[in-house]
C-alpha atoms as a PDB file:
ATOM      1  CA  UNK A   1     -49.495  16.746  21.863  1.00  0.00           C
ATOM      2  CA  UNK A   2     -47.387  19.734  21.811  1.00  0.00           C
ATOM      3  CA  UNK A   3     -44.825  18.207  23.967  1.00  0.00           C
ATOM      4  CA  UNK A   4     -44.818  15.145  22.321  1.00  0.00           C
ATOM      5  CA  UNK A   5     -43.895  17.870  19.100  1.00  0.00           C
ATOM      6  CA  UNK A   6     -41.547  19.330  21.051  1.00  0.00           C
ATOM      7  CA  UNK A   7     -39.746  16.463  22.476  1.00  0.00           C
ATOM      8  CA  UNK A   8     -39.142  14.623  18.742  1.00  0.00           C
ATOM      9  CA  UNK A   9     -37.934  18.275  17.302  1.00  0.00           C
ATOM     10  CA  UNK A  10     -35.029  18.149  20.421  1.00  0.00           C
ATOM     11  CA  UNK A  11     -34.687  14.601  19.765  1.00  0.00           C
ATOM     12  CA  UNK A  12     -34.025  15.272  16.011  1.00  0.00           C
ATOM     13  CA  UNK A  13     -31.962  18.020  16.106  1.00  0.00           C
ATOM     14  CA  UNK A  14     -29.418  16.404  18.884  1.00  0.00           C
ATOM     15  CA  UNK A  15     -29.356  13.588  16.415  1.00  0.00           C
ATOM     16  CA  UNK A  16     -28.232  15.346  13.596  1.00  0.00           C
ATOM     17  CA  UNK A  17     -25.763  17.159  15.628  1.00  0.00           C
ATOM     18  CA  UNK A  18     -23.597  13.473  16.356  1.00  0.00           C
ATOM     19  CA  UNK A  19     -22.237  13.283  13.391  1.00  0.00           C
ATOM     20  CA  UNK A  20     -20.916  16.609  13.263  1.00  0.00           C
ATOM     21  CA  UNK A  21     -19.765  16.460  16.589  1.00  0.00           C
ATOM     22  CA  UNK A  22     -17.919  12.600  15.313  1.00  0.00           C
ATOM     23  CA  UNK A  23     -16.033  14.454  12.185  1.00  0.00           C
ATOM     24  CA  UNK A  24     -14.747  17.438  14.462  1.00  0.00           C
ATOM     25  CA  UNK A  25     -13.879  14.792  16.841  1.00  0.00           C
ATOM     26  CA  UNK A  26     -12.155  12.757  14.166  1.00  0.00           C
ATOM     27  CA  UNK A  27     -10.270  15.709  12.805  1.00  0.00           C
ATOM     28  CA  UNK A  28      -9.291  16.840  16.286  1.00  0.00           C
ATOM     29  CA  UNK A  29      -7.526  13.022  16.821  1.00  0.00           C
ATOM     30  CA  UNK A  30      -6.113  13.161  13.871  1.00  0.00           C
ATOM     31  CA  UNK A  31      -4.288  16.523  13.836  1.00  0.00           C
ATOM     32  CA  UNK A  32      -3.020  14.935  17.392  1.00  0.00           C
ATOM     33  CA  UNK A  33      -2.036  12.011  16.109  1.00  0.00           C
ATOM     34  CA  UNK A  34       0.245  13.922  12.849  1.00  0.00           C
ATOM     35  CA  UNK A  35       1.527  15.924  15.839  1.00  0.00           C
ATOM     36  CA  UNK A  36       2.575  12.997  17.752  1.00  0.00           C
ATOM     37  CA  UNK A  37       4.274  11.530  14.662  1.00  0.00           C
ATOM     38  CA  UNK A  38       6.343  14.360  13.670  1.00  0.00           C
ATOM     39  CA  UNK A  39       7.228  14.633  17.143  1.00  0.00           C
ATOM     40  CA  UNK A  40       8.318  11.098  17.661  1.00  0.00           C
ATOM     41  CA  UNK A  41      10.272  12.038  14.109  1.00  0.00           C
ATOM     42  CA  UNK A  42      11.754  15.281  14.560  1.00  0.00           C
ATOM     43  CA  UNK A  43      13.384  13.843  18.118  1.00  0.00           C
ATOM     44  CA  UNK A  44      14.657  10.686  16.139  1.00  0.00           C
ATOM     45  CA  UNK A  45      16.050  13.156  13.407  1.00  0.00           C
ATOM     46  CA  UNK A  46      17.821  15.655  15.866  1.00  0.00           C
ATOM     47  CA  UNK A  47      19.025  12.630  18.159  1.00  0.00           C
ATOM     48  CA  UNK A  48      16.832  14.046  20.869  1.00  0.00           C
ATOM     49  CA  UNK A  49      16.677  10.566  22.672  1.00  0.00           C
ATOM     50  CA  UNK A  50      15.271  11.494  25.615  1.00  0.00           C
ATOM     51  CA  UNK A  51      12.148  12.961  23.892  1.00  0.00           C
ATOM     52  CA  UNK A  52      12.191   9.926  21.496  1.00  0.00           C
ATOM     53  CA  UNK A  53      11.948   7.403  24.958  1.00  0.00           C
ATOM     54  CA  UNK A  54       9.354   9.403  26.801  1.00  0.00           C
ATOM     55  CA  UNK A  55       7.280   9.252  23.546  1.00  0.00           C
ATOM     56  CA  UNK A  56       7.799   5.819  22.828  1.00  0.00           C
ATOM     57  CA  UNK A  57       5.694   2.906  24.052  1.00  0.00           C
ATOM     58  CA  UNK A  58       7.311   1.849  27.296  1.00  0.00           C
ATOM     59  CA  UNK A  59       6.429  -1.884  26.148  1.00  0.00           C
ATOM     60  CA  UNK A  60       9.282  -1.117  23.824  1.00  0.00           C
ATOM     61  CA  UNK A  61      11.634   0.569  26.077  1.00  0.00           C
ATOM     62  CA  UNK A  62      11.189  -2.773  28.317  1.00  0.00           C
ATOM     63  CA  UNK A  63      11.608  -5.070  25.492  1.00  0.00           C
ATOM     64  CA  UNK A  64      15.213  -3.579  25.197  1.00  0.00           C
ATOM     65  CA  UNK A  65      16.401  -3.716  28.473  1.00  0.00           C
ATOM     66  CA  UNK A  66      15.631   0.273  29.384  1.00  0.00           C
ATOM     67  CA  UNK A  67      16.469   3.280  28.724  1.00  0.00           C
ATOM     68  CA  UNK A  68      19.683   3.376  28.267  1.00  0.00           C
ATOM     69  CA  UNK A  69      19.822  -0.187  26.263  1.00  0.00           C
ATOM     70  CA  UNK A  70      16.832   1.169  24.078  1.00  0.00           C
ATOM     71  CA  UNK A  71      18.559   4.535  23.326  1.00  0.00           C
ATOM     72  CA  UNK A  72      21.771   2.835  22.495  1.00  0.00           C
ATOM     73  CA  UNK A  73      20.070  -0.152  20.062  1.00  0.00           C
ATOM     74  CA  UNK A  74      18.218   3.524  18.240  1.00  0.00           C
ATOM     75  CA  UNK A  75      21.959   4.799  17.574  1.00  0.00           C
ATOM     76  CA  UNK A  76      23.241   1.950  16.370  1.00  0.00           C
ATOM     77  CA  UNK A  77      20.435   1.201  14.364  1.00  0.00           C
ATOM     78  CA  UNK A  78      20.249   5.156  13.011  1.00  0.00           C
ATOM     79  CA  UNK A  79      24.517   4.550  12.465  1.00  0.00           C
ATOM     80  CA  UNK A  80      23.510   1.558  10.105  1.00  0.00           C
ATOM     81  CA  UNK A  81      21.032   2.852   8.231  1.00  0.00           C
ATOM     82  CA  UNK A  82      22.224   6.233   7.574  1.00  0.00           C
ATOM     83  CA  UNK A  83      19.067   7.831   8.195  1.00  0.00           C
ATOM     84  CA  UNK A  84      19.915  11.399   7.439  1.00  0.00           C
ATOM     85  CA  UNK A  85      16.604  14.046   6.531  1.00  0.00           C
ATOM     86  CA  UNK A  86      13.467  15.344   7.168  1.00  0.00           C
ATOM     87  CA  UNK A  87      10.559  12.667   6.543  1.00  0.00           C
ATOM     88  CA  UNK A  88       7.352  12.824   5.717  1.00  0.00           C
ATOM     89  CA  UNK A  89       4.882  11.734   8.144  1.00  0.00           C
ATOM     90  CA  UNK A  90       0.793  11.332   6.557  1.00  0.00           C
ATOM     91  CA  UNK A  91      -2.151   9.408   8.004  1.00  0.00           C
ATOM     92  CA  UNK A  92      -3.304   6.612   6.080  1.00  0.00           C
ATOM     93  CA  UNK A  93      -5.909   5.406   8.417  1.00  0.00           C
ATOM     94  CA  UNK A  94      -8.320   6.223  11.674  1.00  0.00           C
ATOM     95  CA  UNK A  95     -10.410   3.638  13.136  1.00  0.00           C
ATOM     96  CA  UNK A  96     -12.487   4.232  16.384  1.00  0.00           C
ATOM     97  CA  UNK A  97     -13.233   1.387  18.573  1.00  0.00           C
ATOM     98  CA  UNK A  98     -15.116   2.334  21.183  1.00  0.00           C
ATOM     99  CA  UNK A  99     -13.312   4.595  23.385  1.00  0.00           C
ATOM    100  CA  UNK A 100     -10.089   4.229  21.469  1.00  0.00           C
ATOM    101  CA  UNK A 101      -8.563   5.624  18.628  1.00  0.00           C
ATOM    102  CA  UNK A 102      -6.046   4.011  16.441  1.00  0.00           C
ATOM    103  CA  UNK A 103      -4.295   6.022  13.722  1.00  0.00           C
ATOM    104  CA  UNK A 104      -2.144   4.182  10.862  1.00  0.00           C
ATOM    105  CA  UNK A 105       0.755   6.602   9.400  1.00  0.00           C
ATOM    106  CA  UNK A 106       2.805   5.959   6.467  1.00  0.00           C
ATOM    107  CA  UNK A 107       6.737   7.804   7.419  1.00  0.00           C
ATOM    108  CA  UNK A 108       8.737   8.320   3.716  1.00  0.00           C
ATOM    109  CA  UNK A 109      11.770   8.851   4.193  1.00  0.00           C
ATOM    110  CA  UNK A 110      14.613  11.064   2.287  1.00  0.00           C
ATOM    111  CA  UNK A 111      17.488   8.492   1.589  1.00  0.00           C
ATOM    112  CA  UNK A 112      20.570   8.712  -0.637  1.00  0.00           C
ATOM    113  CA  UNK A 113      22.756   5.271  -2.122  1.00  0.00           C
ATOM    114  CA  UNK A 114      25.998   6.633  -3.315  1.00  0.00           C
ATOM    115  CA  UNK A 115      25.042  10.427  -3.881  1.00  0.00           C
ATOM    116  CA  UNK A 116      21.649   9.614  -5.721  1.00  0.00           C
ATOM    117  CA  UNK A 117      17.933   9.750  -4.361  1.00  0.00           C
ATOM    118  CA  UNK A 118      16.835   6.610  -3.327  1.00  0.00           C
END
């Protein structure tokens, strides 16, 4: 009987330990996923194209021919939109499914139409 006792207290307290060990998880993956963000933004920001590529999803880089065809569509497309700024990168979403994470983040970014804040 005292085993019995013994084995439902260890069962009980490694059960209440999951979801701790699920939110420090969680907040780990996030943090890492901010990081990755304002990585993939800062490069964007500073023209740092080959940082941008190697962070990007190589699906992407395919889609557009390579490298080089990918990095010249992103200047072209920065040229025309006249991205200029820091922006701010924040999670809105984390969603676990199974063993993978997906992270949702909304990117605001600093723009200005004919010398006013847009």
């Amino acid at each position: 009987m005292k085993t019995l006792k013994t084995h439902v207290l260890l069962l009980a307290l490694f059960c209440a330990r999951i979801p701790a060990m699920a939110q420090s998880d969680s907040a780990a993956v996030l943090r890492q996923a901010v990081s990755f963000a304002d990585s993939l933004d800062n490069a964007f920001n500073r023209d740092n194209w080959k940082d941008y590529i190697a962070l990007s999803y190589p699906g992407i880089v395919q889609y557009y021919g390579g490298a080089e065809a990918f990095r010249d569509h992103l200047r072209r497309s920065k040229a025309l939109a006249g991205i200029t700024g820091k922006n701010k990168v924040e999670p809105v979403q984390l969603l676990r499914q199974e063993r993978e994470w997906q992270c949702v983040m909304r990117k605001t970014a600093c723009t200005s139409i004919d010398g006013r804040n847009a």
